[in-house]
Protein backbone atom coordinates (compact mmCIF):
# COMPACT_ATOMS: atom_id res chain seq x y z
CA UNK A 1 -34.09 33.41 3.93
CA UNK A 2 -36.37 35.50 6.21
CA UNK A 3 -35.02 36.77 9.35
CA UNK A 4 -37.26 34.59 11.06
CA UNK A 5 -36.02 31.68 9.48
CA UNK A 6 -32.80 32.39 10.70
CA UNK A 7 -33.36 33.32 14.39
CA UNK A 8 -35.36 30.16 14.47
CA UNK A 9 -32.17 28.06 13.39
CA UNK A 10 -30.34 29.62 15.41
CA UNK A 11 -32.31 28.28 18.65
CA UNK A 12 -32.30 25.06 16.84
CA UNK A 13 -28.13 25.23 17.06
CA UNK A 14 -28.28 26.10 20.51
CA UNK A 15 -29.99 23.01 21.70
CA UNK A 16 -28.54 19.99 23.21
CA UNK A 17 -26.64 17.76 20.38
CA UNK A 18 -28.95 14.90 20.16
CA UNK A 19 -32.93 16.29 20.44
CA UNK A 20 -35.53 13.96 19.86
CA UNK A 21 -37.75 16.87 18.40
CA UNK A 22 -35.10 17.12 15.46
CA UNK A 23 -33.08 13.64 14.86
CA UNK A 24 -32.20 15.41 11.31
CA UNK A 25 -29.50 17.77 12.67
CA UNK A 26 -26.68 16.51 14.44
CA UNK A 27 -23.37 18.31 15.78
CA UNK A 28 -20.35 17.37 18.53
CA UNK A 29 -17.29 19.66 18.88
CA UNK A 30 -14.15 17.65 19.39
CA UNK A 31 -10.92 19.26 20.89
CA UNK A 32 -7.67 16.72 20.69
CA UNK A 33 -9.74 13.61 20.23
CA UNK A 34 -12.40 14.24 22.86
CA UNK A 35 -15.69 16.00 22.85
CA UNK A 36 -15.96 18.95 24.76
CA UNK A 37 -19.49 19.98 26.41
CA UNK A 38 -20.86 23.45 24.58
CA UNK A 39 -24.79 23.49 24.34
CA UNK A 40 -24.34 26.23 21.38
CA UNK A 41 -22.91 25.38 18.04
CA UNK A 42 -22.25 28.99 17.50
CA UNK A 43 -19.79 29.24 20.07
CA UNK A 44 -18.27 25.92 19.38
CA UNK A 45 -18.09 26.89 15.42
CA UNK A 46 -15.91 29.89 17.20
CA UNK A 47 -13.60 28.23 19.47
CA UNK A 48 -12.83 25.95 16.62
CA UNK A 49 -12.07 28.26 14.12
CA UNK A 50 -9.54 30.16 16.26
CA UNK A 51 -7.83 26.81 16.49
CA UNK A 52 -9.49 24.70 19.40
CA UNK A 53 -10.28 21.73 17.42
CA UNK A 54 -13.28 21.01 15.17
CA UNK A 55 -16.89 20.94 15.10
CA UNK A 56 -18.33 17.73 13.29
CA UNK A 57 -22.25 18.48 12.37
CA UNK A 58 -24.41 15.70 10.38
CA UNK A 59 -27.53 16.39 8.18
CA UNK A 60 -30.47 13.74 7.34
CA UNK A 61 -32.41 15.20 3.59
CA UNK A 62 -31.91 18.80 4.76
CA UNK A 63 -33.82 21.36 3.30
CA UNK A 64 -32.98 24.71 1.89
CA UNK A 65 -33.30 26.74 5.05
CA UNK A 66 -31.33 24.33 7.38
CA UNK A 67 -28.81 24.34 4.44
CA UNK A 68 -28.48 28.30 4.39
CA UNK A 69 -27.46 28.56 7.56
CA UNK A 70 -24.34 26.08 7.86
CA UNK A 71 -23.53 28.01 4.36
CA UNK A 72 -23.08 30.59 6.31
CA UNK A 73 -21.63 29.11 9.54
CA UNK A 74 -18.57 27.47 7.56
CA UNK A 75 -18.81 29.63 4.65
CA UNK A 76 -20.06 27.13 2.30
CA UNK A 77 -20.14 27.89 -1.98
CA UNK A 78 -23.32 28.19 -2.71
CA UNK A 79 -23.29 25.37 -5.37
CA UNK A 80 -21.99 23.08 -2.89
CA UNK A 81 -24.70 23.93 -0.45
CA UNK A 82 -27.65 23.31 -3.19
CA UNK A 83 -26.06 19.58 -3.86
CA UNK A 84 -27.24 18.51 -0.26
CA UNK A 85 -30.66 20.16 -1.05
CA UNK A 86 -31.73 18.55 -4.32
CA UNK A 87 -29.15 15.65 -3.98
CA UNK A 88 -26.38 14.93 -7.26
CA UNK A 89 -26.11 11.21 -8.72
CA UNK A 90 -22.84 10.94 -9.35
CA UNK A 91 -19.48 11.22 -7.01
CA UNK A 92 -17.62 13.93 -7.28
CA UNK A 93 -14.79 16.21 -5.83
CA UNK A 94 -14.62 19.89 -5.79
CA UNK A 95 -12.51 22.79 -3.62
CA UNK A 96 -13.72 26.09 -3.19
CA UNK A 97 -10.68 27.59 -1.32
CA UNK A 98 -9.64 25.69 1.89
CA UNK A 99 -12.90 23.62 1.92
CA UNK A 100 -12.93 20.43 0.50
CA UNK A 101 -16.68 19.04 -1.41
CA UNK A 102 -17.23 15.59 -1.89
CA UNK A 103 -20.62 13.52 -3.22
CA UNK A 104 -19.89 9.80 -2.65
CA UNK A 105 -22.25 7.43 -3.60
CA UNK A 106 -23.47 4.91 -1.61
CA UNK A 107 -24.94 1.34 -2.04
CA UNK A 108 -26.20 -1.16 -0.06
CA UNK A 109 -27.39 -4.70 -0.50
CA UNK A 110 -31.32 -5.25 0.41
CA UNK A 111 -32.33 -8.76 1.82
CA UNK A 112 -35.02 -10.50 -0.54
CA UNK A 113 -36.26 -14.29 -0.22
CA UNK A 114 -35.37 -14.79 -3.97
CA UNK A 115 -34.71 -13.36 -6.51
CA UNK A 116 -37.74 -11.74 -9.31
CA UNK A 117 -38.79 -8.33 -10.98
CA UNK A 118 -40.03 -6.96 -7.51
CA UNK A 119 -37.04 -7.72 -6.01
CA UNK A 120 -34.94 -5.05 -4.50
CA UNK A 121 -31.43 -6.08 -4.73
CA UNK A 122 -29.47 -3.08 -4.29
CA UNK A 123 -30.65 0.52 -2.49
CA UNK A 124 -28.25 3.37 -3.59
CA UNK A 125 -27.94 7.11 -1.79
CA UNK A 126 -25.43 10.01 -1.69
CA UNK A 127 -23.47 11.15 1.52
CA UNK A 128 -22.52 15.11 0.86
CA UNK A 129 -19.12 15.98 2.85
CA UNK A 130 -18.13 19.24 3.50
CA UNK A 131 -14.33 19.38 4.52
CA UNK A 132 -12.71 22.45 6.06
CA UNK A 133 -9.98 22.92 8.48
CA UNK A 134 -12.09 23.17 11.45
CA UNK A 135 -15.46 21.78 10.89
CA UNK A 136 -16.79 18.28 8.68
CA UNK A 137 -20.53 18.90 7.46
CA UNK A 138 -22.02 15.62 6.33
CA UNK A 139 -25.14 15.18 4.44
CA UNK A 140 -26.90 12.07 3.73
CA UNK A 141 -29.63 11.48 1.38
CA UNK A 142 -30.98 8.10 0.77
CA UNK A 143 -29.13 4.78 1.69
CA UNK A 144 -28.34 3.11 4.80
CA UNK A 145 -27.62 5.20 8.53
CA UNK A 146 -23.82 4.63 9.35
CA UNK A 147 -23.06 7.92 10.30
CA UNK A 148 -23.13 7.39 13.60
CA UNK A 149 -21.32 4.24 13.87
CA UNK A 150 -18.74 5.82 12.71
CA UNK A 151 -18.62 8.61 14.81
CA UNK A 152 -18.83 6.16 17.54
CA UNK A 153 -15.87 4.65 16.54
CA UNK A 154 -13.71 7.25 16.09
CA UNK A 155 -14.59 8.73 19.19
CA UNK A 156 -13.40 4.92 21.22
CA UNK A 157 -10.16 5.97 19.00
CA UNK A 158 -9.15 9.86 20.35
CA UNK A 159 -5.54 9.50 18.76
CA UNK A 160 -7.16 9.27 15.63
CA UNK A 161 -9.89 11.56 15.71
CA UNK A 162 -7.37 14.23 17.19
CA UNK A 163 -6.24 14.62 13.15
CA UNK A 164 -8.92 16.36 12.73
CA UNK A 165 -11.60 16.98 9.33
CA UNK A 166 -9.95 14.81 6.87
CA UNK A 167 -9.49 11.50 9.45
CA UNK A 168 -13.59 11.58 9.12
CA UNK A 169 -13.84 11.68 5.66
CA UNK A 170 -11.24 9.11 5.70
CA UNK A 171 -13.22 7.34 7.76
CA UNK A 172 -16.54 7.59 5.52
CA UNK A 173 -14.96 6.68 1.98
CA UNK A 174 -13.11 3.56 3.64
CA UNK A 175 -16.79 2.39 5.32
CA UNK A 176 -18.57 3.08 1.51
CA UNK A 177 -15.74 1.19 0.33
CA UNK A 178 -16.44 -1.65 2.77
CA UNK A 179 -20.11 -1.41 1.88
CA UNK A 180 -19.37 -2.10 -1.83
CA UNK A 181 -16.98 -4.85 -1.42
CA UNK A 182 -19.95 -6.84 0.71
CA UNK A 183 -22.17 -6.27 -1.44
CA UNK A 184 -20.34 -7.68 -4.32
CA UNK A 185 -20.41 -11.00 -2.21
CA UNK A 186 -23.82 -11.12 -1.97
CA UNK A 187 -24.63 -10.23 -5.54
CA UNK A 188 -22.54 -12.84 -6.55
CA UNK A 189 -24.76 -15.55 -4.44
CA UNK A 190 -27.57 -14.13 -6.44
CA UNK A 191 -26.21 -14.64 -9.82
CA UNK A 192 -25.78 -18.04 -8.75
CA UNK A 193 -29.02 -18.84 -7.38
CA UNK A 194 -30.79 -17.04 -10.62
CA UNK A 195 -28.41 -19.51 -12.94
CA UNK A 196 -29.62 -22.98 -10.79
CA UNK A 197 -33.07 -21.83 -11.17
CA UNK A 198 -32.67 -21.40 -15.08
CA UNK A 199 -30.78 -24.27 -16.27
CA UNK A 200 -32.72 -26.39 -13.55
CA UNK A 201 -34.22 -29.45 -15.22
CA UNK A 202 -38.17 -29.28 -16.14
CA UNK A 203 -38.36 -25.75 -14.79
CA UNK A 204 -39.54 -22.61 -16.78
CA UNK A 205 -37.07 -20.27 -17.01
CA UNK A 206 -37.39 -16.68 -14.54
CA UNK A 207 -36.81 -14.63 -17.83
CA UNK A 208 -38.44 -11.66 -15.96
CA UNK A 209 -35.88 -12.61 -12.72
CA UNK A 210 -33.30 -12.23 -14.77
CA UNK A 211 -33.72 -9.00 -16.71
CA UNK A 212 -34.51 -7.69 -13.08
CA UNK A 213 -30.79 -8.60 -11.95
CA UNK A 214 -29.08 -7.61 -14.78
CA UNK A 215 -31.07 -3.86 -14.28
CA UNK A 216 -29.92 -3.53 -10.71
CA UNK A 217 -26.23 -4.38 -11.56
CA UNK A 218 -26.35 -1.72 -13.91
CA UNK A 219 -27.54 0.97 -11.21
CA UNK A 220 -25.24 -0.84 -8.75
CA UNK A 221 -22.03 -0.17 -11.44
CA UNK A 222 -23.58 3.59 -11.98
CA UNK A 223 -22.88 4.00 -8.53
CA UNK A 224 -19.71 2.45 -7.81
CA UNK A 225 -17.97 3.71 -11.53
CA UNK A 226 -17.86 7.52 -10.74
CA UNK A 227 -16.03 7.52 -7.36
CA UNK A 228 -13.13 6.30 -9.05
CA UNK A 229 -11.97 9.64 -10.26
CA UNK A 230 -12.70 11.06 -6.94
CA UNK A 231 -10.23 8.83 -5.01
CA UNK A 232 -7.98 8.78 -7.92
CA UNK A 233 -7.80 12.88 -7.66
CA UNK A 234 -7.15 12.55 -3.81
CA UNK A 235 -4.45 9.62 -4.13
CA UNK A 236 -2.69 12.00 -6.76
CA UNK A 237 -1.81 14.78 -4.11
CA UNK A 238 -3.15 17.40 -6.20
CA UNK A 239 -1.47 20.94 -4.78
CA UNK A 240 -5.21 22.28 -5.23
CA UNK A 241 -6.30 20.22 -2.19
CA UNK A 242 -5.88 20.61 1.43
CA UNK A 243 -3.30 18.81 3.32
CA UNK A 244 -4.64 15.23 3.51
CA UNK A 245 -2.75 13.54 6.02
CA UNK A 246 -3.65 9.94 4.30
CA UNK A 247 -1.61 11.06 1.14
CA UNK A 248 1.60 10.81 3.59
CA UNK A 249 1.75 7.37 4.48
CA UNK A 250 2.54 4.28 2.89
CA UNK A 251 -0.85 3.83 1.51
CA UNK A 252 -3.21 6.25 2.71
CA UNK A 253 -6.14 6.29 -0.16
CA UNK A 254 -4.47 4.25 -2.59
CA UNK A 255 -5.95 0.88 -0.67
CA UNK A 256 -9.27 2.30 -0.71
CA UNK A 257 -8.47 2.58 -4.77
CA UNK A 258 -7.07 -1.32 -4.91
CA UNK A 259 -9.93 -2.54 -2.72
CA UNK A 260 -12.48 -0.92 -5.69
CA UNK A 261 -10.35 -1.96 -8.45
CA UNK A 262 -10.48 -5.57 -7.26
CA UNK A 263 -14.51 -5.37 -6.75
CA UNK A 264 -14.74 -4.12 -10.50
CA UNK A 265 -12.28 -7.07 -11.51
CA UNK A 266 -13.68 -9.56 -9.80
CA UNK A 267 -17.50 -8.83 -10.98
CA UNK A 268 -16.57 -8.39 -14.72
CA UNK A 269 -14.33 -12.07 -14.22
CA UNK A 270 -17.32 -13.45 -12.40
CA UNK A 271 -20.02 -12.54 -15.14
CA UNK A 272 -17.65 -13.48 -18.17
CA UNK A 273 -17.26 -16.46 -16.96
CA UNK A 274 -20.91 -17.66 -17.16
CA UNK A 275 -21.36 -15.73 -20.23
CA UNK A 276 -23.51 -12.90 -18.71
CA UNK A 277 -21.02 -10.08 -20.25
C-alpha cells in the first residue's frame, strides 16, 4: 500500500458518515446507545478505544486497499482481512486475540413466476464480521442489503445497543437466521407447485424444472450446513472467546441453534415424505 493510497483513505474516513460519492463505506460511533457526532473516524476509532463506546463501520465488496487500512485501524490479522477481499464460501469462526472473525453465509429467496431451469430460486452471499471490544467491522459480499435495517433498529433500541460489539453480531446471525427460516417456507410452496405440475393429468412432465430445484436446494443446504458449527462453538462458551453477553442468559444463541435445527428437520421431513430424499 503506497503512501498515497493511504493518505487518500484517510480523507475518505474523515468525511461525513453517509457520502453519496462512496455508498461502499459506512461508519457511526455509538457512546451508551446513542450516536455521537465526530466527522473523523480516526478520532472516533480513538475515543472508543480508550473506553468511550464503539465505532460500528460497514463495507459493500471492499477491495484490498480499503481493506488495509481498517487492518490497521482495529488491528485486523491479516488472514482475516483477505476473507472480505476475495470472499470465503463457507461460515466460519476464528479469534485472533480479543477480536472475534466470523463468515456467515447468507441466503435469500428470489421471486420467479414459476418454477424452470432459468429460474433463480435462491441467491446466496457472505457477511464478514469483525468483532472487537470497541469497534464491529462488517463486510458484505453478495446477497441481500439488511445492514442497515438493522442498524436502524438497534439504534430505536439504545438499551440494547449500549452492550456494545457483540449485541450487533447478535443482531446479524439472529436476522440470517430469520432469512433462512422464510425461505424454507417459500421453498416448500415450490416443491409443491413443481409436484402438481408433474403428476398433473395429460401434462408432460418439467423434467428440466425439476433437476433445476433439486440443484438450488443443494446450494441452499451448502449454505445453511456450515454455520452450524459456528453457533454451536459460540453456544459452548468456549474460554478462547470474548465475553459474549448472549452466552449468560437463559438462551442467548442456543435459540438461534433450535430455530436452524428445526429448518433442517422440517425440510428433510418435508422431502421424505414425497419421496424426493
Amino acid at each position: 500500500m503506497t503512501v498515497h493510497d493511504w493518505e487518500d483513505m484517510r480523507q475518505r474516513l474523515a468525511l461525513p458518515r453517509e457520502d453519496p460519492a462512496r455508498p461502499h463505506v459506512g461508519w457511526h460511533w455509538y457512546v451508551d446507545g446513542r450516536e455521537r457526532e465526530e466527522v473523523d473516524l480516526n478520532i472516533a476509532a480513538e475515543r472508543a478505544r480508550t473506553g468511550q463506546g464503539f465505532v460500528w463501520c460497514g463495507l459493500k465488496d471492499p477491495d484490498d486497499v480499503t481493506m488495509a487500512t481498517f487492518q490497521q485501524l482495529f488491528g485486523l490479522h491479516e488472514l482475516a482481512a483477505e476473507d472480505a477481499v476475495e470472499g470465503h464460501t463457507r461460515s466460519k469462526l476464528e479469534v485472533f486475540d480479543d477480536a472475534l472473525f466470523m463468515v456467515i453465509s447468507t441466503v435469500d429467496y428470489v421471486a420467479h413466476a414459476s418454477v424452470d431451469d432459468t429460474s433463480e430460486i435462491v441467491s446466496t452471499g457472505q457477511v464478514m464480521a469483525y468483532v472487537g471490544p470497541w469497534f464491529v467491522l462488517t463486510a458484505r459480499r453478495g446477497g441481500r442489503p439488511f445492514m442497515n435495517a438493522i442498524r436502524r433498529d438497534l439504534e430505536a433500541q439504545p438499551t440494547l445497543l449500549a452492550e456494545g460489539p457483540w449485541r450487533v453480531l447478535y443482531r446479524i446471525l439472529d436476522h440470517v437466521v430469520d432469512d433462512f427460516t422464510e425461505t424454507v417456507t417459500e421453498i416448500e410452496q415450490d416443491v409443491e407447485l413443481v409436484e402438481e405440475s408433474v403428476f398433473a393429468p395429460g401434462v408432460r412432465p418439467d423434467v428440466d424444472g425439476v433437476y433445476h430445484l433439486k440443484r438450488e436446494l443443494i446450494e441452499f443446504k451448502r449454505c445453511l450446513t456450515p454455520l452450524a458449527a459456528p453457533l454451536q462453538r459460540l453456544a459452548q462458551a468456549d474460554p478462547r472467546l470474548p465475553n459474549v453477553p448472549e452466552l449468560h442468559t437463559a438462551y442467548g444463541y442456543y435459540v438461534v441453534l433450535g430455530v436452524m435445527a428445526l429448518s433442517i428437520i422440517a425440510l428433510a421431513v418435508f422431502f421424505r415424505r414425497r419421496g424426493w430424499l
